[in-house]
PDB file of N, CA and C in Angstrom:
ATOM      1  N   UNK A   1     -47.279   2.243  17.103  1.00  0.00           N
ATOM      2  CA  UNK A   1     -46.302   1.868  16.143  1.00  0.00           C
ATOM      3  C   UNK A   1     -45.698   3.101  15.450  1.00  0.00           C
ATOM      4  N   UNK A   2     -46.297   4.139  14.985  1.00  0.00           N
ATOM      5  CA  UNK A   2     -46.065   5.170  14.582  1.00  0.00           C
ATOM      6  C   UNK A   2     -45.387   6.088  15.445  1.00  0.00           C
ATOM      7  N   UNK A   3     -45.289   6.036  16.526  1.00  0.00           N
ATOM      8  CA  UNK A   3     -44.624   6.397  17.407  1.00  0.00           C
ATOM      9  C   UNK A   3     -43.121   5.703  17.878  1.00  0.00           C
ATOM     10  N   UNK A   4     -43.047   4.388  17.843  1.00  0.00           N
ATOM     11  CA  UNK A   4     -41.834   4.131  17.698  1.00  0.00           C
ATOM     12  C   UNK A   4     -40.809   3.992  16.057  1.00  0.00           C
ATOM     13  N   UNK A   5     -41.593   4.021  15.273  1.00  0.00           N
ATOM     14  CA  UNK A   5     -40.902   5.068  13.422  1.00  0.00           C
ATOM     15  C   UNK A   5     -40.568   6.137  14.059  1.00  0.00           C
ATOM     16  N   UNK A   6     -41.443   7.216  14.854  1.00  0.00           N
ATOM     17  CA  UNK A   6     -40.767   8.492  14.533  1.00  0.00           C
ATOM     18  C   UNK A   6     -39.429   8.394  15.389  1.00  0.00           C
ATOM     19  N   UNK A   7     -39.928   7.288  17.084  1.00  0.00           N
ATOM     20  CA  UNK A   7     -38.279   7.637  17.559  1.00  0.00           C
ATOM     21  C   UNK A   7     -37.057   7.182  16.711  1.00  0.00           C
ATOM     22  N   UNK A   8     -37.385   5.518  15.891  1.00  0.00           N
ATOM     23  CA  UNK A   8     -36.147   5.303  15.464  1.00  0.00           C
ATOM     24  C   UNK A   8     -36.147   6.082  14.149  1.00  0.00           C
ATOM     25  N   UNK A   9     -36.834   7.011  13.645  1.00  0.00           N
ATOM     26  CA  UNK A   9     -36.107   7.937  12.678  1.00  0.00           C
ATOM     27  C   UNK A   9     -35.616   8.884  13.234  1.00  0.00           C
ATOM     28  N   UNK A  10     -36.397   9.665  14.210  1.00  0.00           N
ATOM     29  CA  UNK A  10     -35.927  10.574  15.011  1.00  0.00           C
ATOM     30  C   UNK A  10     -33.665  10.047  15.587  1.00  0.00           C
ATOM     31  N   UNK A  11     -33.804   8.989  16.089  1.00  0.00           N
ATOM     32  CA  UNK A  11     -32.319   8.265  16.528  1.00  0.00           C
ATOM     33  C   UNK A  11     -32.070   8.407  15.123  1.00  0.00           C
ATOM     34  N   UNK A  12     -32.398   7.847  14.276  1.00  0.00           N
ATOM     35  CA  UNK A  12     -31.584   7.706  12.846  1.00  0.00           C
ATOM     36  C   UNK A  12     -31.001   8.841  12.481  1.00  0.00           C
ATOM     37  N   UNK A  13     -31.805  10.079  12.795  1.00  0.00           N
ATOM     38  CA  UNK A  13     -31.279  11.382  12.466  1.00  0.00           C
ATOM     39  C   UNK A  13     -30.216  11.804  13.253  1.00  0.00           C
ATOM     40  N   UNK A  14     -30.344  11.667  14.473  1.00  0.00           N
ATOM     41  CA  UNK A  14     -29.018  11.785  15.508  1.00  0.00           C
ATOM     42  C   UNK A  14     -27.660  11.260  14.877  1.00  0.00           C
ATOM     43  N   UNK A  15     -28.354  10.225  14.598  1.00  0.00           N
ATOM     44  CA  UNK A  15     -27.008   8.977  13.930  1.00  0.00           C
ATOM     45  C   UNK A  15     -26.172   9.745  13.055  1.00  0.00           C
ATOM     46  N   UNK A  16     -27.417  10.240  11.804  1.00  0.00           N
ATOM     47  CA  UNK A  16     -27.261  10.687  10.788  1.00  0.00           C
ATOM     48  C   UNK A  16     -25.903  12.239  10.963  1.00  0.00           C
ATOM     49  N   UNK A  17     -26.451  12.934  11.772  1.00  0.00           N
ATOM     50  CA  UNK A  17     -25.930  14.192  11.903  1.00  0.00           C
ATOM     51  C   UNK A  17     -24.775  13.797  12.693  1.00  0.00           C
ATOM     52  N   UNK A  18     -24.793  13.261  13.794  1.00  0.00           N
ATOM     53  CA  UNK A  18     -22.960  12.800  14.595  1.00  0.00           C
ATOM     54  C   UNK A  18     -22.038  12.341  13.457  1.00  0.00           C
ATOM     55  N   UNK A  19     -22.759  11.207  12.035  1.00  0.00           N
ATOM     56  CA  UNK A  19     -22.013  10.707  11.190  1.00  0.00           C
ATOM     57  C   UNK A  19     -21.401  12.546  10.576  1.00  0.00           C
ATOM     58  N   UNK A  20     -22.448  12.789  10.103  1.00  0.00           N
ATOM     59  CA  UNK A  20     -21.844  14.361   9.218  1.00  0.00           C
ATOM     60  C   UNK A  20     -20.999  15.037  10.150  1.00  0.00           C
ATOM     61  N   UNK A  21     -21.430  15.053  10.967  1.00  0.00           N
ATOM     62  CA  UNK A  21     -20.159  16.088  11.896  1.00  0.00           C
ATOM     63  C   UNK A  21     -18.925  15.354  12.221  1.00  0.00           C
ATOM     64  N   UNK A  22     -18.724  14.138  12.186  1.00  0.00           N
ATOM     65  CA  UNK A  22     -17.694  13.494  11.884  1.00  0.00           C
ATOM     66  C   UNK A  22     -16.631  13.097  10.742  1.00  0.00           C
ATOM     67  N   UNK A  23     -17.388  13.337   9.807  1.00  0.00           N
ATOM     68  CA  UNK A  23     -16.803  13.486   8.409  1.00  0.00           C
ATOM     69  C   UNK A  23     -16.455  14.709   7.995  1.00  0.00           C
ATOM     70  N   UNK A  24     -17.257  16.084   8.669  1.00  0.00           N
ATOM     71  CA  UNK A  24     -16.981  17.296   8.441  1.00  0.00           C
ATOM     72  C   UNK A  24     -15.478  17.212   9.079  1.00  0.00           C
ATOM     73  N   UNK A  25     -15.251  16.933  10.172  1.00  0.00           N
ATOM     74  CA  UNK A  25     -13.971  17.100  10.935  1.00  0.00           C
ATOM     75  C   UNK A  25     -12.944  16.518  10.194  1.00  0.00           C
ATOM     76  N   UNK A  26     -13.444  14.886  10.167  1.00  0.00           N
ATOM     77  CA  UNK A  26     -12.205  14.224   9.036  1.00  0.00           C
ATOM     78  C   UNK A  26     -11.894  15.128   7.751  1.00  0.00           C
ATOM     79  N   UNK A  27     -12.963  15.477   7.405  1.00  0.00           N
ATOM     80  CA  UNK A  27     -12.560  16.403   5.767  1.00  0.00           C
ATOM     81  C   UNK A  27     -11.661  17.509   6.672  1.00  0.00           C
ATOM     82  N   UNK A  28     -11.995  18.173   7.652  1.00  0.00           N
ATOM     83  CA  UNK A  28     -11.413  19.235   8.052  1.00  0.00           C
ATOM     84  C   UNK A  28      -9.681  18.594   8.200  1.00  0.00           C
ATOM     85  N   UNK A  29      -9.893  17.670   8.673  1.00  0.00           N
ATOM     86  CA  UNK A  29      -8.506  17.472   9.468  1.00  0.00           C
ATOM     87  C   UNK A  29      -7.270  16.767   8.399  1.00  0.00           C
ATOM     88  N   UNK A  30      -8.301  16.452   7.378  1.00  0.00           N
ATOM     89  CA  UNK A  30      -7.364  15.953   6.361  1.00  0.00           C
ATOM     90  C   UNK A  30      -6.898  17.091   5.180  1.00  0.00           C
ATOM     91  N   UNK A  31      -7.810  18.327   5.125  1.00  0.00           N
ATOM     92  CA  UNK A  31      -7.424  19.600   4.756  1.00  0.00           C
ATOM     93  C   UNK A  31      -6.318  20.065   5.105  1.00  0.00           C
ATOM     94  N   UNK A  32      -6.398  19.988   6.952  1.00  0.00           N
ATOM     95  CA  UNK A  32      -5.077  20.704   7.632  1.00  0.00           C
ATOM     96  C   UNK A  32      -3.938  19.632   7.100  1.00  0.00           C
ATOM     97  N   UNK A  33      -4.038  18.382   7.128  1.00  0.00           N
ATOM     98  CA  UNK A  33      -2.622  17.278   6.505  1.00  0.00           C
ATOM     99  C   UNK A  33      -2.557  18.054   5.832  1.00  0.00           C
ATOM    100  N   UNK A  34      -3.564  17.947   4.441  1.00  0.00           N
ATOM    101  CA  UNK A  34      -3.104  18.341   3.240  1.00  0.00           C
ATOM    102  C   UNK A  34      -1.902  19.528   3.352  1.00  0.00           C
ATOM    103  N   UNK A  35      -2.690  20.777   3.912  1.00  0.00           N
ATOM    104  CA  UNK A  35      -2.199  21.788   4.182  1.00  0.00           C
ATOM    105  C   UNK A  35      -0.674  22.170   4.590  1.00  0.00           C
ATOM    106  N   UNK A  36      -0.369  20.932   5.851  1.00  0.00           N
ATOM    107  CA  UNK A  36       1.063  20.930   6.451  1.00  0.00           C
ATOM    108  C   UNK A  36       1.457  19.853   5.472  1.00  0.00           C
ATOM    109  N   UNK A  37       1.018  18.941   4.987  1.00  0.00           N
ATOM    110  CA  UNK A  37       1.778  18.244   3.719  1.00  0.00           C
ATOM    111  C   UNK A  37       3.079  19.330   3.034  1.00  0.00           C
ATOM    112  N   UNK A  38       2.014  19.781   2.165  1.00  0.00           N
ATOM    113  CA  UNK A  38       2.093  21.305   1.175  1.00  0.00           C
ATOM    114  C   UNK A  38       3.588  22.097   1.987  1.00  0.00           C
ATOM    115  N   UNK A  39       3.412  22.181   3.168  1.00  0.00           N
ATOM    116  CA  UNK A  39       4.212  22.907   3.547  1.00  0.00           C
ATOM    117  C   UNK A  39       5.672  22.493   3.466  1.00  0.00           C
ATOM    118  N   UNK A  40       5.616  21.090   4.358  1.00  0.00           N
ATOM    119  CA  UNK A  40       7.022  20.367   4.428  1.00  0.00           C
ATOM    120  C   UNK A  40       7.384  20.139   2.990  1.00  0.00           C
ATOM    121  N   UNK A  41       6.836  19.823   1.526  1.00  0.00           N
ATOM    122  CA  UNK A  41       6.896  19.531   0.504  1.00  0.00           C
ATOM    123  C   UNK A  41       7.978  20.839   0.392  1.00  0.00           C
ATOM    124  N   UNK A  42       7.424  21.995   0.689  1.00  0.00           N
ATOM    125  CA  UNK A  42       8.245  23.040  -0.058  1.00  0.00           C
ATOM    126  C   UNK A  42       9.563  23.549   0.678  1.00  0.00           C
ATOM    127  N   UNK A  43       8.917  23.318   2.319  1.00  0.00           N
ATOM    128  CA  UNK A  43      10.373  23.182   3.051  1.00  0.00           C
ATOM    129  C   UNK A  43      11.443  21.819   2.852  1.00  0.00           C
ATOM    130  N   UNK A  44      11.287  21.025   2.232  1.00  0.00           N
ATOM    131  CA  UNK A  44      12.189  20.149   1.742  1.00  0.00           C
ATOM    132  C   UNK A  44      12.787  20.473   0.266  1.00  0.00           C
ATOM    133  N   UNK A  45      11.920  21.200  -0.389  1.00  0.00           N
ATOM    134  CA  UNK A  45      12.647  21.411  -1.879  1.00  0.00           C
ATOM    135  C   UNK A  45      13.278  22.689  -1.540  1.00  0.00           C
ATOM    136  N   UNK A  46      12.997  23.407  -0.662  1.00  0.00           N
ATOM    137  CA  UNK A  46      14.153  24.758  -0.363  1.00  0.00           C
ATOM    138  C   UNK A  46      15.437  24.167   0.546  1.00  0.00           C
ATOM    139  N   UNK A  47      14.776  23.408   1.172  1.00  0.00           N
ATOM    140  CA  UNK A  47      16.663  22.997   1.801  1.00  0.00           C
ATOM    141  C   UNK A  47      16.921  21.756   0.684  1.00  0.00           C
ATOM    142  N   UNK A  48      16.544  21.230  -0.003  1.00  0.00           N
ATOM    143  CA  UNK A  48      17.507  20.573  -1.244  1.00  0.00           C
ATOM    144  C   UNK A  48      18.077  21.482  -2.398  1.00  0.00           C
ATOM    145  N   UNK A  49      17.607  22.671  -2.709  1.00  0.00           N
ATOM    146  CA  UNK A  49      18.040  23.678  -3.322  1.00  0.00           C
ATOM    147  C   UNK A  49      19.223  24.601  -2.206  1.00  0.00           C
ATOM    148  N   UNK A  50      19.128  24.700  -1.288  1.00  0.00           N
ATOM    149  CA  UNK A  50      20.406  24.947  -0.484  1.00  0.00           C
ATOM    150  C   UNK A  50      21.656  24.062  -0.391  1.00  0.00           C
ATOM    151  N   UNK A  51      21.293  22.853  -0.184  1.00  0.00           N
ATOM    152  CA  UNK A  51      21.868  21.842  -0.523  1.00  0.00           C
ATOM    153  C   UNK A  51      23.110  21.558  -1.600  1.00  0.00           C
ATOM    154  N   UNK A  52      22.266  21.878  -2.737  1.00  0.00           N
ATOM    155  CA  UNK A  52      22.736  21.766  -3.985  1.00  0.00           C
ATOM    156  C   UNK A  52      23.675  23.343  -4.364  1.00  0.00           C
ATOM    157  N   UNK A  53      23.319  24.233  -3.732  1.00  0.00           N
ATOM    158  CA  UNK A  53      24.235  25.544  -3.465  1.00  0.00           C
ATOM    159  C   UNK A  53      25.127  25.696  -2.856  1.00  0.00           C
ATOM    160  N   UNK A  54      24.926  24.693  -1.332  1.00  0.00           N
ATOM    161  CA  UNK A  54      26.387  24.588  -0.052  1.00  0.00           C
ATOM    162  C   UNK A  54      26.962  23.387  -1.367  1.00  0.00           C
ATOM    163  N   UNK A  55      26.834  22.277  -1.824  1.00  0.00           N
ATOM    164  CA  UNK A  55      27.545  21.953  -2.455  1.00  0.00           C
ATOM    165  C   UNK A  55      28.326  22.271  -3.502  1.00  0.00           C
ATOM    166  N   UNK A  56      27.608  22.815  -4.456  1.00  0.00           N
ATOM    167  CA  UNK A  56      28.675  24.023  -5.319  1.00  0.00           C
ATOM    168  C   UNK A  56      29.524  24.562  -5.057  1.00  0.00           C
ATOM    169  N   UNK A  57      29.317  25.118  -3.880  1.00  0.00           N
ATOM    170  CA  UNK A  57      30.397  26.063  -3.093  1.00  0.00           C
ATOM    171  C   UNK A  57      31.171  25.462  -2.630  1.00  0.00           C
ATOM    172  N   UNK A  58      30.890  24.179  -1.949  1.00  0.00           N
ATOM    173  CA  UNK A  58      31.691  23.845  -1.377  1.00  0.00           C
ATOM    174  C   UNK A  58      32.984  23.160  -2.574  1.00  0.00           C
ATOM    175  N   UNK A  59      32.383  22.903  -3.559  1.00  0.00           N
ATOM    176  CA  UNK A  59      32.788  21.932  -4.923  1.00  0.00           C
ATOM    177  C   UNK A  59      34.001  23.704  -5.418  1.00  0.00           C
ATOM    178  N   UNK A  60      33.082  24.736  -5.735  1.00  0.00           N
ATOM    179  CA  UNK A  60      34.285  25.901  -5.572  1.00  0.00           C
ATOM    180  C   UNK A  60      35.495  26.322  -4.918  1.00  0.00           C
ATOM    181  N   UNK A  61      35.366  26.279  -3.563  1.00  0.00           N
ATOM    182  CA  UNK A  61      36.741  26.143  -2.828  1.00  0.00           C
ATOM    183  C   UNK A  61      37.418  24.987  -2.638  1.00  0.00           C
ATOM    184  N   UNK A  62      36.742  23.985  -3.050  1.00  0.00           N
ATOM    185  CA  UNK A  62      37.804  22.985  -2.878  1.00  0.00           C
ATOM    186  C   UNK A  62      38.723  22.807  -4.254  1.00  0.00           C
ATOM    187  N   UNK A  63      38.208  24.124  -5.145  1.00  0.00           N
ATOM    188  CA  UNK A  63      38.745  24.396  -6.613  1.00  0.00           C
ATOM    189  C   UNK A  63      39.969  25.141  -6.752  1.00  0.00           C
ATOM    190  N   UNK A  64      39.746  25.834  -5.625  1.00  0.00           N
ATOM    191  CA  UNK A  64      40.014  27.070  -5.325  1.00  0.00           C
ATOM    192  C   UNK A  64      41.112  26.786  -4.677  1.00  0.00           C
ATOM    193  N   UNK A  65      41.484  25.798  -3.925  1.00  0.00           N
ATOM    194  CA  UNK A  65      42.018  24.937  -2.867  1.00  0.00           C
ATOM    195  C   UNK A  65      43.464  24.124  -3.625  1.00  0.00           C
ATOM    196  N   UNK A  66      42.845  24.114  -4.429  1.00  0.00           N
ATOM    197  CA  UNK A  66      43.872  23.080  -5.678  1.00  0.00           C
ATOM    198  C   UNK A  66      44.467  24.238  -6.436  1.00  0.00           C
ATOM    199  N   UNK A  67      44.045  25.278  -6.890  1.00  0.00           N
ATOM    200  CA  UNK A  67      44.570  26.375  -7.410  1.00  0.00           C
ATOM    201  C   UNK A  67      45.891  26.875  -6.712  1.00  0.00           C
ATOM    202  N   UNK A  68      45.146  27.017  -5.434  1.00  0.00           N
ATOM    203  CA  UNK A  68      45.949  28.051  -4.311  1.00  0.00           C
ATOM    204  C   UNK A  68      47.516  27.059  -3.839  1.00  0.00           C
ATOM    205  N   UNK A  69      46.908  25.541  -3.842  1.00  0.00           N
ATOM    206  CA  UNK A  69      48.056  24.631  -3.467  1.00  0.00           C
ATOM    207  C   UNK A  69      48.990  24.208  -4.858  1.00  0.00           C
ATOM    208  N   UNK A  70      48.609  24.308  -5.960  1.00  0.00           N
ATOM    209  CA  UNK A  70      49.490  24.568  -7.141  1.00  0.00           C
ATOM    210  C   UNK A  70      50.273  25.942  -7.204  1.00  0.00           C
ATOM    211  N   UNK A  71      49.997  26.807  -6.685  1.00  0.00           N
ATOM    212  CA  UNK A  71      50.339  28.335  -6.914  1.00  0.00           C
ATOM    213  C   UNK A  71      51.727  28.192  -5.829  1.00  0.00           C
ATOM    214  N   UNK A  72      51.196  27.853  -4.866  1.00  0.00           N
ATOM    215  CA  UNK A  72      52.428  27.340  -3.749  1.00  0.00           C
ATOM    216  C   UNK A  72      53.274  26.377  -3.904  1.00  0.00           C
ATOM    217  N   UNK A  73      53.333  25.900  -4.530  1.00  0.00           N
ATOM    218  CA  UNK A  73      53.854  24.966  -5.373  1.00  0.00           C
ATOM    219  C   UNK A  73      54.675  25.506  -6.089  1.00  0.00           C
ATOM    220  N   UNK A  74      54.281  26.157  -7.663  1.00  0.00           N
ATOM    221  CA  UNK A  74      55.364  27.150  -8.203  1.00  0.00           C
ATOM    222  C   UNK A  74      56.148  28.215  -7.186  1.00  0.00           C
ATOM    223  N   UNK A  75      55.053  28.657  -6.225  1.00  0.00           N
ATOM    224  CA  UNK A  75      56.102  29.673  -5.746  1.00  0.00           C
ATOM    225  C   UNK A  75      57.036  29.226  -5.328  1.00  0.00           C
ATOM    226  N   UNK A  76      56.931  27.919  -4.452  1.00  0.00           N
ATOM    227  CA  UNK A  76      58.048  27.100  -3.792  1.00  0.00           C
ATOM    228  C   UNK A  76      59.228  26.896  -4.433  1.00  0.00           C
ATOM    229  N   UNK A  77      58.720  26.465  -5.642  1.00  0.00           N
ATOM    230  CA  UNK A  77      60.699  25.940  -6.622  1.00  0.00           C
ATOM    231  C   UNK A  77      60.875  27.445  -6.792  1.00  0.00           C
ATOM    232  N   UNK A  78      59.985  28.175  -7.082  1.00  0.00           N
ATOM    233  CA  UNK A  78      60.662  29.535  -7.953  1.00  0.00           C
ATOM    234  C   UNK A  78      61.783  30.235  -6.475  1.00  0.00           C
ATOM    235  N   UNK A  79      61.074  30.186  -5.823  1.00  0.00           N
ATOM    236  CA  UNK A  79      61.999  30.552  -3.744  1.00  0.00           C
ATOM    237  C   UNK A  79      63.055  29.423  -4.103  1.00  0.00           C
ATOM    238  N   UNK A  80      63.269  28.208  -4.414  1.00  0.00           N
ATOM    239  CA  UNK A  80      64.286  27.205  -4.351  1.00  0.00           C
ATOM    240  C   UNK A  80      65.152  27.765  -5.487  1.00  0.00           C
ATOM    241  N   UNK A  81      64.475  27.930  -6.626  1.00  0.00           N
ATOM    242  CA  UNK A  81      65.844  28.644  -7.514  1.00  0.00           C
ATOM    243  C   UNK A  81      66.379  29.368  -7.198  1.00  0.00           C
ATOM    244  N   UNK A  82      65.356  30.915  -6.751  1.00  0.00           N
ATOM    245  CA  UNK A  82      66.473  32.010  -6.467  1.00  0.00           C
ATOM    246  C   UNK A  82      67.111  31.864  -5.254  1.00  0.00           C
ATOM    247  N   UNK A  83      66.984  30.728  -4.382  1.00  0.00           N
ATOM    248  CA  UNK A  83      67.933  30.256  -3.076  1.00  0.00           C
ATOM    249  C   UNK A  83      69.324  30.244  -3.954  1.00  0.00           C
ATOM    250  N   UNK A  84      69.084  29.505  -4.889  1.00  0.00           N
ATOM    251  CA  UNK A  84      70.067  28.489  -5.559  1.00  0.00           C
ATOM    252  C   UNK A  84      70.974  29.530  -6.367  1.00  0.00           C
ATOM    253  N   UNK A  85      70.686  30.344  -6.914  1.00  0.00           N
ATOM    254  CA  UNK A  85      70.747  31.397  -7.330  1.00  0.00           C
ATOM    255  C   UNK A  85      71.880  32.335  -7.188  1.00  0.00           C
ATOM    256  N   UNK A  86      70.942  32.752  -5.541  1.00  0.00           N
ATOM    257  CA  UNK A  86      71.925  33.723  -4.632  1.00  0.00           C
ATOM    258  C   UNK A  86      73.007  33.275  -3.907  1.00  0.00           C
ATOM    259  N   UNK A  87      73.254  31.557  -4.013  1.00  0.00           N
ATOM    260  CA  UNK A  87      74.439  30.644  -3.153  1.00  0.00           C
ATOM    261  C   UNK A  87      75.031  30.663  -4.146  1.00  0.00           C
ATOM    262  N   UNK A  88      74.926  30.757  -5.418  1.00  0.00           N
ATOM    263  CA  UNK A  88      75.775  30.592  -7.043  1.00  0.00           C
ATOM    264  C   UNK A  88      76.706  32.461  -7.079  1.00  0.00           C
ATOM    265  N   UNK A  89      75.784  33.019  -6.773  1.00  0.00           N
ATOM    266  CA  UNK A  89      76.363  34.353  -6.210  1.00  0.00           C
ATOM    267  C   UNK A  89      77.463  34.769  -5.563  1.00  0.00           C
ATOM    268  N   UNK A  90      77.227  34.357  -4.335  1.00  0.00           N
ATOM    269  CA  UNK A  90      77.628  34.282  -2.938  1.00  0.00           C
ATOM    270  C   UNK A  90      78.851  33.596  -3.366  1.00  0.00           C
ATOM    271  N   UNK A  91      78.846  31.982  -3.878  1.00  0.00           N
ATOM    272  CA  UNK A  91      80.336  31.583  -4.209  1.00  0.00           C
ATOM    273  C   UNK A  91      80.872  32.371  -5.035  1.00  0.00           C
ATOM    274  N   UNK A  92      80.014  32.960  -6.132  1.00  0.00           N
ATOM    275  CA  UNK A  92      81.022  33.543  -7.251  1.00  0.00           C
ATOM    276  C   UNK A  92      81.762  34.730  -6.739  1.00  0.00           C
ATOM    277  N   UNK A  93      80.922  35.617  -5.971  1.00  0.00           N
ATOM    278  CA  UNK A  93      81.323  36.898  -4.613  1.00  0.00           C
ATOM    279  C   UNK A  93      82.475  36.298  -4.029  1.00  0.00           C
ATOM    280  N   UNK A  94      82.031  35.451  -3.468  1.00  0.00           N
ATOM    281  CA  UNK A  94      83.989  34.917  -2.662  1.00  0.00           C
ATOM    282  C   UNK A  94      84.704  34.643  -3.371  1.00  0.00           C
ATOM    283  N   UNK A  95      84.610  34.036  -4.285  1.00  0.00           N
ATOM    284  CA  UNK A  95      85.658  33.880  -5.081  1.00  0.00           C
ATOM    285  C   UNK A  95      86.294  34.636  -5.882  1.00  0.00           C
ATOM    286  N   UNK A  96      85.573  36.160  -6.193  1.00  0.00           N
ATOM    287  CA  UNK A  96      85.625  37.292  -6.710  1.00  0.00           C
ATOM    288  C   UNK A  96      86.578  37.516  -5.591  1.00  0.00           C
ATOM    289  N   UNK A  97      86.567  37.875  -4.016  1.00  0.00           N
ATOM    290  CA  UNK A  97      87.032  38.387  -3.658  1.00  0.00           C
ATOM    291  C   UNK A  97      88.367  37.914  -3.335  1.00  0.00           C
ATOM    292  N   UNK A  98      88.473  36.521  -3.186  1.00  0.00           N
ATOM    293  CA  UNK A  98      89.576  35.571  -3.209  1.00  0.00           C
ATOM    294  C   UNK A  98      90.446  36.227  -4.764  1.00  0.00           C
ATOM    295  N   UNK A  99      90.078  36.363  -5.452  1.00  0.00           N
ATOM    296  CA  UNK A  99      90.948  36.283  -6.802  1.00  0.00           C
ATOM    297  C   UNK A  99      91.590  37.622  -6.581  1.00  0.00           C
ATOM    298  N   UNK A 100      90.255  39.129  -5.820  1.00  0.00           N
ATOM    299  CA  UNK A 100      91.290  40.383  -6.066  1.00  0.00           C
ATOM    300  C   UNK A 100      92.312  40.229  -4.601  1.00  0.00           C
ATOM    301  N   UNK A 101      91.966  39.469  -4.126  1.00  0.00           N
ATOM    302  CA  UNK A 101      93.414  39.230  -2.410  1.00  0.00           C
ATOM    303  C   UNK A 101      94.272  38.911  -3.658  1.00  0.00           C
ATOM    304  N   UNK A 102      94.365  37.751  -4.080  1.00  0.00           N
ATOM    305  CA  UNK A 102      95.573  37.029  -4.815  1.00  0.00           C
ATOM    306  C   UNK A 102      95.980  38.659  -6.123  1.00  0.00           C
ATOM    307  N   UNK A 103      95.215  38.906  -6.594  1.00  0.00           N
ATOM    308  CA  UNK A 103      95.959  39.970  -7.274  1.00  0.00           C
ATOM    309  C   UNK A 103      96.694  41.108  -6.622  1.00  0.00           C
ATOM    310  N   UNK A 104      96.005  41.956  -5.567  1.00  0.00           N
ATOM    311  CA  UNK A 104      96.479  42.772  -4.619  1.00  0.00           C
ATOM    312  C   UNK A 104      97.881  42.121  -4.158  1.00  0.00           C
ATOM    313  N   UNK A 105      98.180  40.762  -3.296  1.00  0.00           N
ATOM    314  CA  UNK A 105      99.144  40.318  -3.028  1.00  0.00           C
ATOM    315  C   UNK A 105     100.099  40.392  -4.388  1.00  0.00           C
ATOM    316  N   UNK A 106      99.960  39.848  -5.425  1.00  0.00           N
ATOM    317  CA  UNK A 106     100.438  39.473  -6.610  1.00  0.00           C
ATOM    318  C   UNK A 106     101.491  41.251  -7.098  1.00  0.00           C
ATOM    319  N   UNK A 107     100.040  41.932  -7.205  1.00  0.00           N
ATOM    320  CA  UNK A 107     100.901  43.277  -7.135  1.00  0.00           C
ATOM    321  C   UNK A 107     101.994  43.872  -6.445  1.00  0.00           C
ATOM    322  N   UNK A 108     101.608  43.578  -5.185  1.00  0.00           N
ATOM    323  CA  UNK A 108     102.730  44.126  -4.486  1.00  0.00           C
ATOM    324  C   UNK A 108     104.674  44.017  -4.823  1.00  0.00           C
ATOM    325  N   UNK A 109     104.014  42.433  -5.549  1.00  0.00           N
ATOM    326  CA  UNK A 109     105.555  42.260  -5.537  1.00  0.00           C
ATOM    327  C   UNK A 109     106.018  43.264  -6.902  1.00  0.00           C
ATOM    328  N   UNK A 110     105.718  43.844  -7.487  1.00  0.00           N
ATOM    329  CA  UNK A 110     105.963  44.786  -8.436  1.00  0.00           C
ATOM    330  C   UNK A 110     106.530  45.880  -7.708  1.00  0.00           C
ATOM    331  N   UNK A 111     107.300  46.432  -7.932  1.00  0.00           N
ATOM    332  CA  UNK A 111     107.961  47.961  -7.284  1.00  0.00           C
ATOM    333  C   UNK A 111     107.926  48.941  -8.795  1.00  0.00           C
ATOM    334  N   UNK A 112     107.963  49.713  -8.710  1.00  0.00           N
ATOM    335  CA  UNK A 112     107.466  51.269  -9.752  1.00  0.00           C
ATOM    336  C   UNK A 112     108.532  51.925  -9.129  1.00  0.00           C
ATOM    337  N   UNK A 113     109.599  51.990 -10.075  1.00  0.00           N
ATOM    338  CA  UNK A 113     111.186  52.712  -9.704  1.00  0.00           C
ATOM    339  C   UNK A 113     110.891  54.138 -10.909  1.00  0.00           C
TER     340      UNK A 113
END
């Protein structure tokens, strides 16, 4: 009888130690989760902090964007005035030059005796 106690303590101990070396591993392997947990945790808060930087930026030129298309904008009428401007010119020029024909002609008929 004493002989079959020691085998089934003897097995119990087997039992015993496969259980521990099995739990050693689980603890081990739930360390390494932990571990790559930890990791992706911080590789997700660095690309949401990039994130939040490509968006800024991007929120900047599209600022930048509205600036640049207002600016073109003024420049545009300010190019349309002085179009407008230099055709106000241009008629007043011909017509300048129309008026000294008609005087030149006009003169002629004068004679200086």
């Amino acid at each position: 009888m004493f002989k079959e106690v020691n085998q089934e303590v003897q097995s119990g101990l087997v039992v015993t130690d496969n259980t521990k070396e099995s739990f050693q591993s689980i603890f081990s392997m739930t360390n390494e989760i932990a571990g790559k947990l930890q990791t992706m945790n911080s590789t997700v808060e660095q690309l949401s902090d990039r994130s939040q930087h490509v968006s800024a930026a991007v929120s900047g030129i599209a600022d930048v964007s509205k600036e640049s298309s207002a600016s073109i904008q003024d420049i545009a009428a300010s190019a349309e005035e002085q179009l407008a401007s230099m055709e106000e010119i241009s008629s007043s020029a011909t017509t300048l030059a129309q008026m000294a024909e008609e005087l030149r002609d006009l003169t002629k008929q004068f004679k200086i005796e």
